[in-house]
C-alpha atoms as a PDB file:
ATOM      1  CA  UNK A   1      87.944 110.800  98.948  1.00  0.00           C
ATOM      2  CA  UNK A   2      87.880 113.403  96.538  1.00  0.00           C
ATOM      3  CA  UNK A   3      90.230 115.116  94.917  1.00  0.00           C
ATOM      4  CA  UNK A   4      89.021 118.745  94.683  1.00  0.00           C
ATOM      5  CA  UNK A   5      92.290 120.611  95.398  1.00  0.00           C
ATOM      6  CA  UNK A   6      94.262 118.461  93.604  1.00  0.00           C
ATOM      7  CA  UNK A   7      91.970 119.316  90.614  1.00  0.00           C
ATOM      8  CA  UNK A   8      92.083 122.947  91.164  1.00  0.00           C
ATOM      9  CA  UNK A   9      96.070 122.675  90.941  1.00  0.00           C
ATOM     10  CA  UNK A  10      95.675 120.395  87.667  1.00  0.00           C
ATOM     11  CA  UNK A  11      93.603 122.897  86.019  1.00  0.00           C
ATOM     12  CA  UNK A  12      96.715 125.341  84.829  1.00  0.00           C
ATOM     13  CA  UNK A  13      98.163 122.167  83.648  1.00  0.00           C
ATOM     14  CA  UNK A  14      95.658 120.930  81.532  1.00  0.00           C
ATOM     15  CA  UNK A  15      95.844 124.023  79.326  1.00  0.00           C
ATOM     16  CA  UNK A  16      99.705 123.596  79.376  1.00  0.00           C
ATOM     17  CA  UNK A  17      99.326 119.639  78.525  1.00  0.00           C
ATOM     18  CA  UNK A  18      98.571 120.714  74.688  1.00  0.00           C
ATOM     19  CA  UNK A  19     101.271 122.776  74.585  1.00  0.00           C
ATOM     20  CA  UNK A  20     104.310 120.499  73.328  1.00  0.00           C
ATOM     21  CA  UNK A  21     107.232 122.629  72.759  1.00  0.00           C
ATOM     22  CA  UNK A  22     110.330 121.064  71.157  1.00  0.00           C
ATOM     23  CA  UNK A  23     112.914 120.742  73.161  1.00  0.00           C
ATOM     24  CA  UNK A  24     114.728 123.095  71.668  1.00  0.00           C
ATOM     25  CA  UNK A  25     114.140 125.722  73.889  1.00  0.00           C
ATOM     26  CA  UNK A  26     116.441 127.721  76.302  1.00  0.00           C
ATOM     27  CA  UNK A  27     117.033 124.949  78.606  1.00  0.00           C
ATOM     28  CA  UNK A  28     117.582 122.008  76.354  1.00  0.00           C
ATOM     29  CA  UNK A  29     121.079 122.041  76.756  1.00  0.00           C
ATOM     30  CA  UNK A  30     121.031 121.038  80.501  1.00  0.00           C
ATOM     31  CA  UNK A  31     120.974 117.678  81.777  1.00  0.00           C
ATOM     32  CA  UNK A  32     120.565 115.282  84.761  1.00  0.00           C
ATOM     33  CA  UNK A  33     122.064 117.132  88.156  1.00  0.00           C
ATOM     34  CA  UNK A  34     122.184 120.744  86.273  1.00  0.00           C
ATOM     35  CA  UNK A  35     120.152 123.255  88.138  1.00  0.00           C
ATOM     36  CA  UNK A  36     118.163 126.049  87.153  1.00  0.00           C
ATOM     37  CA  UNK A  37     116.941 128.847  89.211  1.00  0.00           C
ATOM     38  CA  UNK A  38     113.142 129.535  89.488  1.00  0.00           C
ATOM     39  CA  UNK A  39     112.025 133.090  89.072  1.00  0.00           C
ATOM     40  CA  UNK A  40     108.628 132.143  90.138  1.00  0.00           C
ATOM     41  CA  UNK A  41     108.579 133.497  93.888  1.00  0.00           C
ATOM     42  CA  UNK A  42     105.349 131.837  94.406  1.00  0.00           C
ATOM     43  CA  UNK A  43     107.198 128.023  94.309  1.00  0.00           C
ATOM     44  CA  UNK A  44     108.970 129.424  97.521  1.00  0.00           C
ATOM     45  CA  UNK A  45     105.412 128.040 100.161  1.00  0.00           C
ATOM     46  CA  UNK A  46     106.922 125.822 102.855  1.00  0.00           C
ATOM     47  CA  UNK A  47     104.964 122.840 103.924  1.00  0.00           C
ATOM     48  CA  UNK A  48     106.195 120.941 106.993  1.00  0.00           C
ATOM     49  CA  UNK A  49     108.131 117.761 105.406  1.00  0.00           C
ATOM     50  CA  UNK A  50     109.822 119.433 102.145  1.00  0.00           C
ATOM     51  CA  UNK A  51     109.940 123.135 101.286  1.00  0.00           C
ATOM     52  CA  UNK A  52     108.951 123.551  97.289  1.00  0.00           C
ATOM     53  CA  UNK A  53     112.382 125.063  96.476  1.00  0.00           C
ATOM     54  CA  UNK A  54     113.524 127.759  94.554  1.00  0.00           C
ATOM     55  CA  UNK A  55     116.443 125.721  92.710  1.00  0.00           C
ATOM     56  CA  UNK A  56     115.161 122.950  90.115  1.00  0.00           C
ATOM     57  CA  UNK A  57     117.312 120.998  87.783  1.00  0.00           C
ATOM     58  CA  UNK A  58     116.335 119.824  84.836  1.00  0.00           C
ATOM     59  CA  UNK A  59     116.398 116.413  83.269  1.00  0.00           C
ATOM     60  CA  UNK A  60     116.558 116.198  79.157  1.00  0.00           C
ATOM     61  CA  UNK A  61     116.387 112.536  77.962  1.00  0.00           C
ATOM     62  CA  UNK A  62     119.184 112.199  75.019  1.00  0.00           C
ATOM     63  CA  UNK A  63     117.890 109.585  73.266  1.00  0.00           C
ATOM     64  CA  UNK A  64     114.326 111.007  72.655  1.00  0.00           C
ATOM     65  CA  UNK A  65     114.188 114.854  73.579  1.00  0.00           C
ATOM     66  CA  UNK A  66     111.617 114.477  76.380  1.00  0.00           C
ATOM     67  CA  UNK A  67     112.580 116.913  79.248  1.00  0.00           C
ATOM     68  CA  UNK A  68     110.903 117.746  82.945  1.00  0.00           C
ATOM     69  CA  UNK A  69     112.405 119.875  85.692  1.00  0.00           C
ATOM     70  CA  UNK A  70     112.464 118.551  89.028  1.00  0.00           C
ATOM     71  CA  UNK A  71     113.298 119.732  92.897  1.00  0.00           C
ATOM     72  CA  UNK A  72     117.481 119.550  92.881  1.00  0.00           C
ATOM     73  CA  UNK A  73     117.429 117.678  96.059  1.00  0.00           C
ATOM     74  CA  UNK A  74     115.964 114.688  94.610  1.00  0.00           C
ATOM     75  CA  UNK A  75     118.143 111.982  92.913  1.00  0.00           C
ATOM     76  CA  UNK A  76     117.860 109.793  89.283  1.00  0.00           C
ATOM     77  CA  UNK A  77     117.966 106.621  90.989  1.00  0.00           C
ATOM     78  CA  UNK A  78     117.730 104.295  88.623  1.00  0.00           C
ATOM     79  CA  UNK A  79     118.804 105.978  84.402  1.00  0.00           C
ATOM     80  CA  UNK A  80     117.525 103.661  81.922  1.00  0.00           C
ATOM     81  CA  UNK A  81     120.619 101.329  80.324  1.00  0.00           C
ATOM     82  CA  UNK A  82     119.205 101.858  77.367  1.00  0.00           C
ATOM     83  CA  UNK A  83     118.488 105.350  77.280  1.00  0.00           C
ATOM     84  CA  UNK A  84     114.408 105.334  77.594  1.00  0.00           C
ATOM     85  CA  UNK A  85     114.264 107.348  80.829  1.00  0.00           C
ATOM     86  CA  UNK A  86     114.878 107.970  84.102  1.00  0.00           C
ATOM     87  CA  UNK A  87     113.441 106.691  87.843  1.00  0.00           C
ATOM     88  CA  UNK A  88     113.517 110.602  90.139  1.00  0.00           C
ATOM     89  CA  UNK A  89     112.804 109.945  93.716  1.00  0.00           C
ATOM     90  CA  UNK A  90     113.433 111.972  97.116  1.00  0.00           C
ATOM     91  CA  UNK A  91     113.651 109.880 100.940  1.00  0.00           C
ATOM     92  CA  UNK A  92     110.291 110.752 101.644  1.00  0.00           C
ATOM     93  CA  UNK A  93     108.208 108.482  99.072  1.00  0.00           C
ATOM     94  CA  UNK A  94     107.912 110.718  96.235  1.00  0.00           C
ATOM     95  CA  UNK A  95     108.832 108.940  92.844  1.00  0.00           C
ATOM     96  CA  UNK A  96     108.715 110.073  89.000  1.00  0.00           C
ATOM     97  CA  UNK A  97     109.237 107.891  86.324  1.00  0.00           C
ATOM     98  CA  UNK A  98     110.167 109.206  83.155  1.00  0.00           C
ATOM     99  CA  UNK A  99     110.626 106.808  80.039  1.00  0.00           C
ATOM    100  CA  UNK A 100     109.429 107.017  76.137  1.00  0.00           C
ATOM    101  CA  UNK A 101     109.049 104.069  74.187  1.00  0.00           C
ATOM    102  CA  UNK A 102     108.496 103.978  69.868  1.00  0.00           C
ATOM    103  CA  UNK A 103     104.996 103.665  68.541  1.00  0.00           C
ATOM    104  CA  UNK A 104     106.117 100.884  66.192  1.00  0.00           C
ATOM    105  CA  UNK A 105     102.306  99.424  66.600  1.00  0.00           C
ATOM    106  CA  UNK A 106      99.018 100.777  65.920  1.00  0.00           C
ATOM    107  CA  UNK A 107      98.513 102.501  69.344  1.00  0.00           C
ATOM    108  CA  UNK A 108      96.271 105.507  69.590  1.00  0.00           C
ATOM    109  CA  UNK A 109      95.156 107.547  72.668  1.00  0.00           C
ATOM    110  CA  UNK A 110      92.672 105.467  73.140  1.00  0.00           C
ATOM    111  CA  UNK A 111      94.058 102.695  73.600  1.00  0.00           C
ATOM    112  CA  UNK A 112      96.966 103.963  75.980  1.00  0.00           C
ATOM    113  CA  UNK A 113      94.272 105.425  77.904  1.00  0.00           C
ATOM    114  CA  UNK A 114      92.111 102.322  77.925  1.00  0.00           C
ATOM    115  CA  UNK A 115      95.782 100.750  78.816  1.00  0.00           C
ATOM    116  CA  UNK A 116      96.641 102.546  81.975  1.00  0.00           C
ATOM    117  CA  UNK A 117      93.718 102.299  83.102  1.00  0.00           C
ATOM    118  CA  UNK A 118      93.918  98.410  83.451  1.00  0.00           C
ATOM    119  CA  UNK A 119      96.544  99.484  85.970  1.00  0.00           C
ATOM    120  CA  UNK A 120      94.973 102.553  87.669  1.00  0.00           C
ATOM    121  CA  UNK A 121      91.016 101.775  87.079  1.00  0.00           C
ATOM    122  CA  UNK A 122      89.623 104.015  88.854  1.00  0.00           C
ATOM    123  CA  UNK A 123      91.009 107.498  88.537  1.00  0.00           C
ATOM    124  CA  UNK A 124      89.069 110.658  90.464  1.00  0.00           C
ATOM    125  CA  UNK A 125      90.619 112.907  87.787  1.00  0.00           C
ATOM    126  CA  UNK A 126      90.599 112.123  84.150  1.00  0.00           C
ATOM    127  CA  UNK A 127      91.593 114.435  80.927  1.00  0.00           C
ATOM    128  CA  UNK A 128      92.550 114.319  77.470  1.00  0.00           C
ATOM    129  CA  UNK A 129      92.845 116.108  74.568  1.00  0.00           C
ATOM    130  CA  UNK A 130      94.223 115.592  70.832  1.00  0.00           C
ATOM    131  CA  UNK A 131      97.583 113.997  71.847  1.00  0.00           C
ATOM    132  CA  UNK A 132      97.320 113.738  75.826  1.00  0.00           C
ATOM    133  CA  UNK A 133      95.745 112.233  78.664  1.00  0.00           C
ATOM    134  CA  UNK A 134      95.842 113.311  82.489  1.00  0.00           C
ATOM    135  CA  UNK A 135      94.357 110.692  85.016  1.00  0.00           C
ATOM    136  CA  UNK A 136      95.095 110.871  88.729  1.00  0.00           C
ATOM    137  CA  UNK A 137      93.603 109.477  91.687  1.00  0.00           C
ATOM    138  CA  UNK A 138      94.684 107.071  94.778  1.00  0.00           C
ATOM    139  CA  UNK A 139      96.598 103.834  95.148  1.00  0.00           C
ATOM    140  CA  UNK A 140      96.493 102.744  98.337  1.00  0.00           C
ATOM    141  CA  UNK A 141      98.142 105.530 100.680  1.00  0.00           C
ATOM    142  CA  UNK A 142      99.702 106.986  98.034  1.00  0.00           C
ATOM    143  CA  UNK A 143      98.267 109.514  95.297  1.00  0.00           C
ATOM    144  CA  UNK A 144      99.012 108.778  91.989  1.00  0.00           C
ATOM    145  CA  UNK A 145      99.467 111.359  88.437  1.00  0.00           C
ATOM    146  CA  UNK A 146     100.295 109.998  85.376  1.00  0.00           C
ATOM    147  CA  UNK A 147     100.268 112.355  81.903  1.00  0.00           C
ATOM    148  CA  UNK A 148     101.065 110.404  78.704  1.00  0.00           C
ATOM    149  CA  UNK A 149     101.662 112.145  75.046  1.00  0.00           C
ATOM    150  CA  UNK A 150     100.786 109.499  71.961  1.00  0.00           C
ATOM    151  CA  UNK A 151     102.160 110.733  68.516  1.00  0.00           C
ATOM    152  CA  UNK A 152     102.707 108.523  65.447  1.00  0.00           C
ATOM    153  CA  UNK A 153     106.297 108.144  66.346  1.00  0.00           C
ATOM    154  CA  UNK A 154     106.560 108.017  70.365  1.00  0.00           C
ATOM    155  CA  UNK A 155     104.733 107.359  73.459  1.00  0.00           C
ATOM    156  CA  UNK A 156     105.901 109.366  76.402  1.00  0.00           C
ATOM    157  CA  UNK A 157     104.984 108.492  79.920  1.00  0.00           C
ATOM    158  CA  UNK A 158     105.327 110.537  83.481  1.00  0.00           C
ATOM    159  CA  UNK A 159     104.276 108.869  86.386  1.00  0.00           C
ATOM    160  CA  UNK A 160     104.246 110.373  89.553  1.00  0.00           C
ATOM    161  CA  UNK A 161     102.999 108.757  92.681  1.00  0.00           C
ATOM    162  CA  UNK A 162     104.106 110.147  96.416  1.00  0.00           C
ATOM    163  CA  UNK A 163     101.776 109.600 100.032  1.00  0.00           C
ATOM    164  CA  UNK A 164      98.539 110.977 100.637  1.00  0.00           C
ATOM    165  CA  UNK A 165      99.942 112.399 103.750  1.00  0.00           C
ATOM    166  CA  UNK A 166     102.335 114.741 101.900  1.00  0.00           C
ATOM    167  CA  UNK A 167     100.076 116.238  98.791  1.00  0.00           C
ATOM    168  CA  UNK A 168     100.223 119.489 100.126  1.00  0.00           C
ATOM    169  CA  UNK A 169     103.736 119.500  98.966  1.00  0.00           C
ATOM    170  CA  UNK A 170     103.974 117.243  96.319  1.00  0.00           C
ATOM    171  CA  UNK A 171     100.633 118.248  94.820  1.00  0.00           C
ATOM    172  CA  UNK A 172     102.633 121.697  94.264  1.00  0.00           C
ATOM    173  CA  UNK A 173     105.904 119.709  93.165  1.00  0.00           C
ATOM    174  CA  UNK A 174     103.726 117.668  91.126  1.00  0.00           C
ATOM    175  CA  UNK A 175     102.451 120.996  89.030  1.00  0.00           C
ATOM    176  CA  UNK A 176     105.766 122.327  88.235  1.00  0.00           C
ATOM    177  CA  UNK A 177     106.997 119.308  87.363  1.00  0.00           C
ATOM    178  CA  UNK A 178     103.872 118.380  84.638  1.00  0.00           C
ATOM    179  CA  UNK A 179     103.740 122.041  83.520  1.00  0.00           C
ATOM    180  CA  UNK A 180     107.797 121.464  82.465  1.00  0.00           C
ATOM    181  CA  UNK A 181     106.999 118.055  81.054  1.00  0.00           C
ATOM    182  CA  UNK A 182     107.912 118.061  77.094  1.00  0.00           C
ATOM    183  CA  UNK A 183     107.206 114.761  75.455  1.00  0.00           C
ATOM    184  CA  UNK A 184     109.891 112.694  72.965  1.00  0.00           C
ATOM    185  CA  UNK A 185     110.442 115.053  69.809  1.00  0.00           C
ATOM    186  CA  UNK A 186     109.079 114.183  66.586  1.00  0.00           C
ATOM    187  CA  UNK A 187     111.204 112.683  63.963  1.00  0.00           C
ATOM    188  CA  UNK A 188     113.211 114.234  61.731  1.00  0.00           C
END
């Protein structure tokens, strides 16, 4: 299978993947379960199983700064107890994972690439650039997107996997989610 569409949604993203704005930014302030209206009227398409909706709330991680918006009818299902992220999930199979770790070890891009892809070896969509790496492809009946940021200080993962059956509306989900996704903030 390929993933042609999927690629030509990714596209926009990749260009957006360098862009790592501090968290700082209007919408900082909000946390898990606070919404935030879309003014994008094109996020309004209907698919049969989940409309992509209009309302979005956004999640900002407290301990490390990295933030993503999400569809408000999905649920944090499973915060971190130690403050490294957040499991976001909906009824219908879709699940993000969220989380940030230190880099306290030598890691570089490389190597988190080379990493996750012990896990997910054989992507159908691969990217990277100074600080970032895109790969998606399938896992079983599911579709799988995972876009990591590597800095001297953090490591910031989202993972995003939902069924095959429904990528016409989470590949859309999927893309406004990963074009909000800020990684950890630098330190001080």
């Amino acid at each position: 299978m390929k993933l042609v569409p999927m690629l030509m949604l990714l596209a926009p993203l990749i260009a957006s993947a360098q862009h790592t704005t501090d968290v700082a930014d209007t919408n900082a302030g909000l946390r898990l379960g606070e919404s935030v209206s879309s003014s994008n009227s094109a996020s309004t398409q209907s698919a049969p199983a989940m409309r992509v909706q209009d309302t979005w709330s956004r999640y900002c991680n407290s301990r490390f700064g990295m933030c993503i918006d999400y569809p408000a009818g999905m649920k944090a299902v499973d915060p971190s107890a130690n403050g490294d992220g957040v499991i976001i999930q909906d009824q219908r199979g879709f699940k993000l994972i969220l989380s940030a770790i230190h880099n306290t070890s030598p890691d570089t891009l490389q190597s988190e690439l080379r990493n996750t892809k012990t896990e997910f070896p054989k992507p159908t969509y691969e990217r990277a650039g100074t600080n970032w790496f895109v790969l998606s492809g399938y896992r079983g009946a599911n579709i799988y997107y995972i876009k990591t940021f590597v800095t001297v200080d953090h490591i910031t993962h989202l993972r995003i996997e939902y069924p095959t059956s429904s990528r016409d509306t989470y590949d859309k989900v999927t893309s406004r989610i990963s074009s909000s996704f800020t990684p950890a903030r630098p330190y001080p």
